[in-house]
N, C-alpha and C. Protein backbone atom coordinates (compact mmCIF):
# COMPACT_ATOMS: atom_id res chain seq x y z
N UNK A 1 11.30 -17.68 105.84
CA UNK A 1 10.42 -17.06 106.80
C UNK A 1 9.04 -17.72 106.76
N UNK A 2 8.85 -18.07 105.27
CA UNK A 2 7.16 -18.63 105.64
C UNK A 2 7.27 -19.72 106.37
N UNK A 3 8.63 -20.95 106.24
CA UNK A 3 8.68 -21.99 106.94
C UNK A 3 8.27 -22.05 108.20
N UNK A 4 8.65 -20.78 108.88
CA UNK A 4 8.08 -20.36 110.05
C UNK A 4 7.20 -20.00 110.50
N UNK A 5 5.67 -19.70 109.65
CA UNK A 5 4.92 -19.56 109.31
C UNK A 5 4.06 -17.70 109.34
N UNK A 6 5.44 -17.02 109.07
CA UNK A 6 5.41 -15.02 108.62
C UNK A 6 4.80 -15.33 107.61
N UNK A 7 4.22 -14.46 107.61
CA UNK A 7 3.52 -13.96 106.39
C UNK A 7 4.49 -13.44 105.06
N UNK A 8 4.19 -14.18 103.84
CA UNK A 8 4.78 -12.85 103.22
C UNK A 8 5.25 -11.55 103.26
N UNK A 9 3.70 -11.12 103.13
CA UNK A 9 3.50 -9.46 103.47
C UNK A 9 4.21 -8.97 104.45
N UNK A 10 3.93 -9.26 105.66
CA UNK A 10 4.30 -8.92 106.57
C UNK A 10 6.45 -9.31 106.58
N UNK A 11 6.92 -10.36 105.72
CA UNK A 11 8.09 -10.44 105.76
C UNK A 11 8.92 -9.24 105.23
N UNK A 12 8.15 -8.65 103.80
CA UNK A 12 8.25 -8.22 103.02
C UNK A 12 8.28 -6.68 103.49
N UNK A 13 7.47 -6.12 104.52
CA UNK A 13 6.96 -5.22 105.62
C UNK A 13 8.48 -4.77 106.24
N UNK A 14 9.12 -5.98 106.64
CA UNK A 14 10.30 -5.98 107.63
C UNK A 14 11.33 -5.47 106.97
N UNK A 15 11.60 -6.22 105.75
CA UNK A 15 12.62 -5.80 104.82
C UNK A 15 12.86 -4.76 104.59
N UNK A 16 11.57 -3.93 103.66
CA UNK A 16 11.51 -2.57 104.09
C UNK A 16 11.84 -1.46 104.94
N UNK A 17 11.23 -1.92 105.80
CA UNK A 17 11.50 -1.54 107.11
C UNK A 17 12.73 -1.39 107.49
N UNK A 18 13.56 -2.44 107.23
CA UNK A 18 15.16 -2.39 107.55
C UNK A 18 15.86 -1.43 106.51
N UNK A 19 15.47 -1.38 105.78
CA UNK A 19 16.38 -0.51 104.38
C UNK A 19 16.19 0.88 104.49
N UNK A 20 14.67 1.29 105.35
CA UNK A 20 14.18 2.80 105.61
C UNK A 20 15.16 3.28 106.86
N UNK A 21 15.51 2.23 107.71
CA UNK A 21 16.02 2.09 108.79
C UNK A 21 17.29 2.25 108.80
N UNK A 22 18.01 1.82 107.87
CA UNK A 22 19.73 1.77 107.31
C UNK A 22 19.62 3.17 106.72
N UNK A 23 18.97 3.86 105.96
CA UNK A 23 19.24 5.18 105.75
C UNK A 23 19.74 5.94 106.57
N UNK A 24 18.73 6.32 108.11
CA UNK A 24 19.05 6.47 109.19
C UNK A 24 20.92 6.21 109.53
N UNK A 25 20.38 5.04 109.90
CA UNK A 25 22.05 4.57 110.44
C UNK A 25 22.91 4.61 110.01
N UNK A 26 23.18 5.10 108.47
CA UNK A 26 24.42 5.50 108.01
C UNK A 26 24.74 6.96 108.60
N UNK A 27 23.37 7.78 108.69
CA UNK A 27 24.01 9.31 109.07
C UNK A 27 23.92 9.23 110.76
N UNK A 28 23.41 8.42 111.20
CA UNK A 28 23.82 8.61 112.86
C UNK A 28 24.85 7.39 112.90
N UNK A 29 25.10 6.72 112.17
CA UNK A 29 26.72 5.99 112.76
C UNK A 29 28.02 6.76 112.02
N UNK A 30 27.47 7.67 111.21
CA UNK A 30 28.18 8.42 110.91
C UNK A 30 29.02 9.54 111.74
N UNK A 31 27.53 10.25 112.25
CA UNK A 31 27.76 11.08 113.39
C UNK A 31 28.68 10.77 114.72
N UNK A 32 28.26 9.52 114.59
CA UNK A 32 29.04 8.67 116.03
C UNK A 32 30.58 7.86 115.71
N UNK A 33 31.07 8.31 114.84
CA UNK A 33 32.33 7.50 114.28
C UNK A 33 32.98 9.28 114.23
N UNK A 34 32.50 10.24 113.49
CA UNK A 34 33.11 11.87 113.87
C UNK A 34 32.95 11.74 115.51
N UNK A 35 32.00 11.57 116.32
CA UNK A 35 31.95 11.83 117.51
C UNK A 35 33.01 11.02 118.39
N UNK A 36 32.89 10.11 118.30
CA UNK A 36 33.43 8.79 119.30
C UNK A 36 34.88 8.05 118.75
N UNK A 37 34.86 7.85 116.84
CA UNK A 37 35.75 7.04 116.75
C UNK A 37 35.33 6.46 115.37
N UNK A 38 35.89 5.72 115.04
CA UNK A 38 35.83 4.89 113.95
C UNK A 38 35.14 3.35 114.69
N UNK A 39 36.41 2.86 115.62
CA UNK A 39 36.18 1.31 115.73
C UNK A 39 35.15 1.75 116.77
N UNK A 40 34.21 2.65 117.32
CA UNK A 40 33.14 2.22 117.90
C UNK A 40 31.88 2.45 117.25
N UNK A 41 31.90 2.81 116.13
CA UNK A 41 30.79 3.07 115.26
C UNK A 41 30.79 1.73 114.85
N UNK A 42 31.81 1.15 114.42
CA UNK A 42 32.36 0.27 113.42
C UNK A 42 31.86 -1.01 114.64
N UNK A 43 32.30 -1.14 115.43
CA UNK A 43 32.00 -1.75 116.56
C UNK A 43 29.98 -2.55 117.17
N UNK A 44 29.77 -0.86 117.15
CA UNK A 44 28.67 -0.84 117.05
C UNK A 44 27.67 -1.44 115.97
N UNK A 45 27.82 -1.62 115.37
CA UNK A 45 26.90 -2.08 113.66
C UNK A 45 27.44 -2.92 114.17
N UNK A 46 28.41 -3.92 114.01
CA UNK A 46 28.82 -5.59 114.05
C UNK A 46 28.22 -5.79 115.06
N UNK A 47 27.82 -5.70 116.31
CA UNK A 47 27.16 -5.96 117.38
C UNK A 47 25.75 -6.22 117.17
N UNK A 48 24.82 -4.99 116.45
CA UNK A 48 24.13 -5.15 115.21
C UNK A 48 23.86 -6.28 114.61
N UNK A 49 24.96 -6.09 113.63
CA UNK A 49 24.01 -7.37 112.96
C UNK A 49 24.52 -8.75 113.50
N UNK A 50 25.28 -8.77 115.07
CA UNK A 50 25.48 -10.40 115.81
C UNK A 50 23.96 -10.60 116.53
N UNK A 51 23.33 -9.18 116.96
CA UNK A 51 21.58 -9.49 117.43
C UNK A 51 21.17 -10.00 116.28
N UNK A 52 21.39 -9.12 115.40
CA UNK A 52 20.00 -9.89 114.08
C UNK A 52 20.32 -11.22 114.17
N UNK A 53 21.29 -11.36 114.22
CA UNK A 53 21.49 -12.97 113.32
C UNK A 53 21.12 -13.90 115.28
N UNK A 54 21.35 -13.43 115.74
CA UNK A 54 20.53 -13.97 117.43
C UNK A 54 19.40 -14.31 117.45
N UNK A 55 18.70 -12.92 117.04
CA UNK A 55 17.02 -12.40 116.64
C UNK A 55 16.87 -13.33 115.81
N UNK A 56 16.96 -13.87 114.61
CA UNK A 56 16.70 -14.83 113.33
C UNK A 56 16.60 -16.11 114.66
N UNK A 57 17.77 -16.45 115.20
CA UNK A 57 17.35 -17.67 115.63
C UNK A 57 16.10 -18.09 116.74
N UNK A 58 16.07 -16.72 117.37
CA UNK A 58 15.16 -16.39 117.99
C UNK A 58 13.75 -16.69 118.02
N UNK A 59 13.49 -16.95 116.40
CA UNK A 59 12.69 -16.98 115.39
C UNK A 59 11.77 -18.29 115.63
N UNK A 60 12.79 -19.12 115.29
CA UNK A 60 12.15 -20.61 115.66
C UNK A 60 11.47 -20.83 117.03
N UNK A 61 11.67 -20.51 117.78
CA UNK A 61 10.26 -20.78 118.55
C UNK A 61 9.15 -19.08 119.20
N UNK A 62 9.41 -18.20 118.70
CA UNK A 62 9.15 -17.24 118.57
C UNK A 62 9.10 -16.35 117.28
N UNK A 63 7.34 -16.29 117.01
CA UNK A 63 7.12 -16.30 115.56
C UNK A 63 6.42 -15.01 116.04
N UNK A 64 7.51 -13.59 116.32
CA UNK A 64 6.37 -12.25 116.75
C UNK A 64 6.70 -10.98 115.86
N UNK A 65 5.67 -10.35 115.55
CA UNK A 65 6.20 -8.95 114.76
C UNK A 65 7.49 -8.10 115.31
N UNK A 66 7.38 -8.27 116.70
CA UNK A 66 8.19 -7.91 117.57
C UNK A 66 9.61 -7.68 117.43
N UNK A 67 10.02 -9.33 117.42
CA UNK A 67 11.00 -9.82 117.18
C UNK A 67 11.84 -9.44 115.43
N UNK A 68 10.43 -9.18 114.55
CA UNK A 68 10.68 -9.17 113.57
C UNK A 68 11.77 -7.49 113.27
N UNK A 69 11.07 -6.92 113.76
CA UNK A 69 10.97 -5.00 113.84
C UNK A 69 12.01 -5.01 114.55
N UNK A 70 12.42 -5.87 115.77
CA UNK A 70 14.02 -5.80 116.19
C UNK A 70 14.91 -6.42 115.30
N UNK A 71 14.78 -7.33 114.45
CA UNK A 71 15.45 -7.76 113.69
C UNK A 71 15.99 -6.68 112.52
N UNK A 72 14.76 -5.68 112.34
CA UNK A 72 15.04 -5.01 111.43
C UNK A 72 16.22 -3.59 111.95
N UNK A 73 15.77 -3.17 113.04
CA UNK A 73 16.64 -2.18 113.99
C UNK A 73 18.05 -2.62 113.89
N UNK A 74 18.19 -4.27 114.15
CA UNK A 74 19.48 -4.05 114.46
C UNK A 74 20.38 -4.43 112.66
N UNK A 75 19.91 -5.20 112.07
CA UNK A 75 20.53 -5.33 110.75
C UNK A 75 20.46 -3.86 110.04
N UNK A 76 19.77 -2.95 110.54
CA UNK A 76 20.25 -1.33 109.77
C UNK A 76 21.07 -0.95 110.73
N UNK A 77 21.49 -1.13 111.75
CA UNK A 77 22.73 -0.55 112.55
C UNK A 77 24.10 -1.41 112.04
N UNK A 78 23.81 -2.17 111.67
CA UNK A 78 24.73 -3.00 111.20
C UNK A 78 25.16 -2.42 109.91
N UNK A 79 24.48 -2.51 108.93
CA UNK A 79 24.18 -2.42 107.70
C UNK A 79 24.88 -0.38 107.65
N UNK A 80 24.47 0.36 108.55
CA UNK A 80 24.64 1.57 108.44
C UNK A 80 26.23 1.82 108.90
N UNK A 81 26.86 0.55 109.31
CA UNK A 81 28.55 1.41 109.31
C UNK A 81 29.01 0.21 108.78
N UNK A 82 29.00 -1.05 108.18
CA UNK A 82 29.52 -1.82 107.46
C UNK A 82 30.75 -1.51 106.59
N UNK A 83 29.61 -0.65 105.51
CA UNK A 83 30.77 -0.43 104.17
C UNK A 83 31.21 1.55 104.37
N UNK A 84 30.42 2.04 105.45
CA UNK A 84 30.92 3.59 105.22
C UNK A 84 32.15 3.32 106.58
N UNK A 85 32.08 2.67 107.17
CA UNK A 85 33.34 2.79 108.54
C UNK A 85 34.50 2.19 107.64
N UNK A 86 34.29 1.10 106.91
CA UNK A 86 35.65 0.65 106.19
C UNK A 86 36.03 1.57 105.16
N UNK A 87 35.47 2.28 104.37
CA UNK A 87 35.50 3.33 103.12
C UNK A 87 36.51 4.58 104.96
N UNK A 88 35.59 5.02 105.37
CA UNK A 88 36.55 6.13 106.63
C UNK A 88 38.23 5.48 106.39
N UNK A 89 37.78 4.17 107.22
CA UNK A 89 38.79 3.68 108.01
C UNK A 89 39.73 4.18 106.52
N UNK A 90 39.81 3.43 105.31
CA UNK A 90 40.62 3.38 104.42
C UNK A 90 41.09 4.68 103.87
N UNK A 91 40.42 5.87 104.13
CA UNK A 91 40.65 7.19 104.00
C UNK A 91 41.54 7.50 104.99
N UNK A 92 41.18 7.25 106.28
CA UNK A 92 42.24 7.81 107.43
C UNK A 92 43.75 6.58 106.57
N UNK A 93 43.55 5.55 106.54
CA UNK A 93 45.07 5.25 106.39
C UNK A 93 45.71 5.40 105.14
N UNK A 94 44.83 5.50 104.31
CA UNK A 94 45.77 5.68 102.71
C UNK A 94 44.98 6.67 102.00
N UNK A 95 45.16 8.00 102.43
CA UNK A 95 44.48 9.04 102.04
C UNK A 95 45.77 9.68 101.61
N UNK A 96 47.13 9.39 101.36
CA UNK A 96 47.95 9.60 100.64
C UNK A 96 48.19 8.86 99.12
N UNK A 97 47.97 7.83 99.65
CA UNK A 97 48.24 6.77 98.35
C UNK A 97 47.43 5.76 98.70
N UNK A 98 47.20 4.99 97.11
CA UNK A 98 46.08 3.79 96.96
C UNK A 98 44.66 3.90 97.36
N UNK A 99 44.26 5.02 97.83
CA UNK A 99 43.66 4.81 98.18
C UNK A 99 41.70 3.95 97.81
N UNK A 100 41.86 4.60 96.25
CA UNK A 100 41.21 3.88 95.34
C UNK A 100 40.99 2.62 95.37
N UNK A 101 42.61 1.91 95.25
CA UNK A 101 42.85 0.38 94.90
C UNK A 101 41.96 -0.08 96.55
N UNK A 102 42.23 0.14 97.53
CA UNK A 102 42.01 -0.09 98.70
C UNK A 102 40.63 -0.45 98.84
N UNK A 103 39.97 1.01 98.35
CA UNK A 103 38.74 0.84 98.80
C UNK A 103 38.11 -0.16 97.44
N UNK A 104 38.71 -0.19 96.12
CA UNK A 104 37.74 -1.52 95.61
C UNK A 104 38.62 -2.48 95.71
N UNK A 105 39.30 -2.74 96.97
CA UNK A 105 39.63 -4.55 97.21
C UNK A 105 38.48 -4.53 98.40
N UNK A 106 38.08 -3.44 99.58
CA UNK A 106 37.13 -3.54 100.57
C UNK A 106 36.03 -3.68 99.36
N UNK A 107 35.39 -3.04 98.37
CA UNK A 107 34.14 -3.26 98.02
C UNK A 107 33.65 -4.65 97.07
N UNK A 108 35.42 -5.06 96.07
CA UNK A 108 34.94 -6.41 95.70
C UNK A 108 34.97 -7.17 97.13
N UNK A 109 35.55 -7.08 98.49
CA UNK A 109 35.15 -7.97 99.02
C UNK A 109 34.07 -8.47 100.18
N UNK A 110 33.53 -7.16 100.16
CA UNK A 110 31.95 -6.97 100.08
C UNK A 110 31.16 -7.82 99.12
N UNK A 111 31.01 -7.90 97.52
CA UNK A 111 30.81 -8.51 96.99
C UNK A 111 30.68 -10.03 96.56
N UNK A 112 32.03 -10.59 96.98
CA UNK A 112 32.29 -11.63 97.63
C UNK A 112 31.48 -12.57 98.48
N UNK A 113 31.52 -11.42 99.68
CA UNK A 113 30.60 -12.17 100.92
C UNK A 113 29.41 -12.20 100.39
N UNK A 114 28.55 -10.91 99.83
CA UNK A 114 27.17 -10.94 99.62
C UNK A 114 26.87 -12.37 98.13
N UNK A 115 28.23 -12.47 97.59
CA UNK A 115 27.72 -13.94 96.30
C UNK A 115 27.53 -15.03 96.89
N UNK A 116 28.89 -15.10 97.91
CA UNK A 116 28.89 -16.99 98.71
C UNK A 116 28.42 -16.75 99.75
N UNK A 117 28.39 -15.66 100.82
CA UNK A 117 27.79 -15.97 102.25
C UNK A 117 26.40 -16.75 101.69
N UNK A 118 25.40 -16.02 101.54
CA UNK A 118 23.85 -16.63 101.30
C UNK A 118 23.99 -18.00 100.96
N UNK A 119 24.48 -18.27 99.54
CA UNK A 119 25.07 -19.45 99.24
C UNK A 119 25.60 -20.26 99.91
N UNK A 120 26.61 -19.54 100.74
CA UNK A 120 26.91 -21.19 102.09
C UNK A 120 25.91 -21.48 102.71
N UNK A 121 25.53 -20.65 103.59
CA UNK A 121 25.03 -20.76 104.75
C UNK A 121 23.29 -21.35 104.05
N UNK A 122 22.95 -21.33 102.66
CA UNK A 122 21.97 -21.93 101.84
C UNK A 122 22.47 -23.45 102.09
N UNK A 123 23.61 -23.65 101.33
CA UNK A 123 24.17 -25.65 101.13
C UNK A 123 24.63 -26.05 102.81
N UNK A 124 24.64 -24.74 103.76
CA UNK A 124 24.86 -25.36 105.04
C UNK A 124 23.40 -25.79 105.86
N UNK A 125 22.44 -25.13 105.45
CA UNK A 125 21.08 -25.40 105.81
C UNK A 125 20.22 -27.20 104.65
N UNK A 126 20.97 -26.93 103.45
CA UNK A 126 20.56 -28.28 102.98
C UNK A 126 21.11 -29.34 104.14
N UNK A 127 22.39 -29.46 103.61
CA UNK A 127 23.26 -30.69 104.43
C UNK A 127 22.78 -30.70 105.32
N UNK A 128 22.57 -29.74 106.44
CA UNK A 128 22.22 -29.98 108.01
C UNK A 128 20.68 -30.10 108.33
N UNK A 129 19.72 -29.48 107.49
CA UNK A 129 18.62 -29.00 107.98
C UNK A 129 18.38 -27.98 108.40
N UNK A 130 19.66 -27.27 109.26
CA UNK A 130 19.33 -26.31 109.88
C UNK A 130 19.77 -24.57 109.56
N UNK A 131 19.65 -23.79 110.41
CA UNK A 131 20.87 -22.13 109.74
C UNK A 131 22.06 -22.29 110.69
N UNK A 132 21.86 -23.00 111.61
CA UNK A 132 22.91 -22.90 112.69
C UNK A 132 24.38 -23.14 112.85
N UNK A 133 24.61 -24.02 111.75
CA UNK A 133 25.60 -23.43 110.99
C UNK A 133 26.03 -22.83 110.29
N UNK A 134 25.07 -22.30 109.53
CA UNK A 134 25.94 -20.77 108.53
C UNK A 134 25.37 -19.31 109.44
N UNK A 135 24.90 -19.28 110.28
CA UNK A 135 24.48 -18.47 111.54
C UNK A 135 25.62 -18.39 112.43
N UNK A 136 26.13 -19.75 112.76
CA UNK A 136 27.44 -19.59 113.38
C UNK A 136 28.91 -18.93 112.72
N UNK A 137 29.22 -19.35 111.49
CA UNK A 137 30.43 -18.55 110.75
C UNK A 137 29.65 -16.92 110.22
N UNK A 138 28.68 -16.85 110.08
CA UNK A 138 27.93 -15.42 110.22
C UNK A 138 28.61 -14.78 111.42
N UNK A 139 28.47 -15.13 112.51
CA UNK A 139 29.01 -14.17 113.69
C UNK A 139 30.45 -14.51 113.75
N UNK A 140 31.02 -15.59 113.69
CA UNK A 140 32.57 -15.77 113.19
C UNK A 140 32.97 -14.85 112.60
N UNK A 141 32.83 -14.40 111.48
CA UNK A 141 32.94 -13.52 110.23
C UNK A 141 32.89 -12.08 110.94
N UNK A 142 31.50 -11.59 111.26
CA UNK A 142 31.42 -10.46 111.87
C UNK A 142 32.65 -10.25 113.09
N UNK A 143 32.80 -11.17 113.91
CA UNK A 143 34.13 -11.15 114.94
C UNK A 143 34.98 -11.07 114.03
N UNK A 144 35.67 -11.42 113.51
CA UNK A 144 36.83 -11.43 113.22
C UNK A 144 36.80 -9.81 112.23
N UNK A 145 36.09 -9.72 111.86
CA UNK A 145 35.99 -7.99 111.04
C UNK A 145 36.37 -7.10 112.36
N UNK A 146 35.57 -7.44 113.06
CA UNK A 146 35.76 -6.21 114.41
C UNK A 146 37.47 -6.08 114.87
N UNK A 147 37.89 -7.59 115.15
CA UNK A 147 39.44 -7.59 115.52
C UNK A 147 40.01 -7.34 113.97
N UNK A 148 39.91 -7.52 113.21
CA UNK A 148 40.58 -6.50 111.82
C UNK A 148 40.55 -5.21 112.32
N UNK A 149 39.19 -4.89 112.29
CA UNK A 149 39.02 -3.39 112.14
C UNK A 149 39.99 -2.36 113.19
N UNK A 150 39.98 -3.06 114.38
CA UNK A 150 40.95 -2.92 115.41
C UNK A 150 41.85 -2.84 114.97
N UNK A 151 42.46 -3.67 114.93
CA UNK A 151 44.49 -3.66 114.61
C UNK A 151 44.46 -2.84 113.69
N UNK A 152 43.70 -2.82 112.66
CA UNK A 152 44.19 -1.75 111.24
C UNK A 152 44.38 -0.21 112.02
N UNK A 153 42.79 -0.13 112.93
CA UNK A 153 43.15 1.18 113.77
C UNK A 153 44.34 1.83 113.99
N UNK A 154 44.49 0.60 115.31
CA UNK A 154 45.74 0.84 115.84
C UNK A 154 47.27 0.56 115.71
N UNK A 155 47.36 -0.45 114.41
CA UNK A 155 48.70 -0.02 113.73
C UNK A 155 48.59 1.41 113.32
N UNK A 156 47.63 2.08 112.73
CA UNK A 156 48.15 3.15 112.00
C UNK A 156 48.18 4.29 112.92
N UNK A 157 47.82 4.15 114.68
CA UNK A 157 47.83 5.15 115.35
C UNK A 157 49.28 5.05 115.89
N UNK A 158 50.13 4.16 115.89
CA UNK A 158 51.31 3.90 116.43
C UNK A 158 52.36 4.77 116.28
């Protein structure tokens, strides 16, 4: 971010900001996954964090608080049905059995992403110069969760 020339403080401001913000969005994407559904809560947050990661690129020639504070909005909508829509989802389908094992293969692989994502998309910004490729398998990633999240749905509504 300073490369871009944010302020610390003010980066540091955002971060915050996003984490006060994800509190929020776990109990209203909560509300909206009882209300609406699973895969549109679930839906919703991945959409989320495909702006942030938009918003980030956004960045480079638009250096505004603005931009920043949307960045933060949408990575807590994201962030707020991530790991509680997959923990649901895994309750609605194996709330007979496994369900344990289930949910820590979803949370080591949570873990996973949060060790190497940064890490790639870090050695993809050396090699290239740029984020735009680990920005691009960023929203790859997020797509392809959404069409998971789908089929798991709807095999088990069958």
């Amino acid at each position: 971010v300073e490369s871009l020339g944010i302020n610390r403080q003010v980066a540091s401001n955002i971060v915050g900001l996003a984490g006060f913000l994800t509190a929020g969005s776990f109990i209203g994407m909560g509300w909206i996954s009882d209300k609406f559904g699973r895969v549109v809560a679930f839906t919703l947050g991945a959409v989320g964090l495909i702006s942030a990661v938009i918003v980030l690129i956004g960045l480079r020639d638009h250096q505004t608080t603005a931009l920043l504070i949307l960045y933060a909005i949408f990575y807590a909508m994201g962030e707020g049905t991530r790991s509680s829509q997959t923990t649901a989802l895994a309750s609605d389908v194996f709330q007979k059995q496994g369900l344990g094992f289930i949910n820590g293969l979803v949370g080591g692989m949570f873990g996973l992403g949060a060790a190497f994502g940064p890490w790639a998309v870090g050695r993809i910004r050396d090699i290239s110069g740029k984020y735009d490729g680990g920005f691009a398998i960023v929203i790859i990633m997020v797509i392809i969760s959404i069409i998971g999240f789908i089929y798991i749905t709807w095999a088990n509504h069958k």
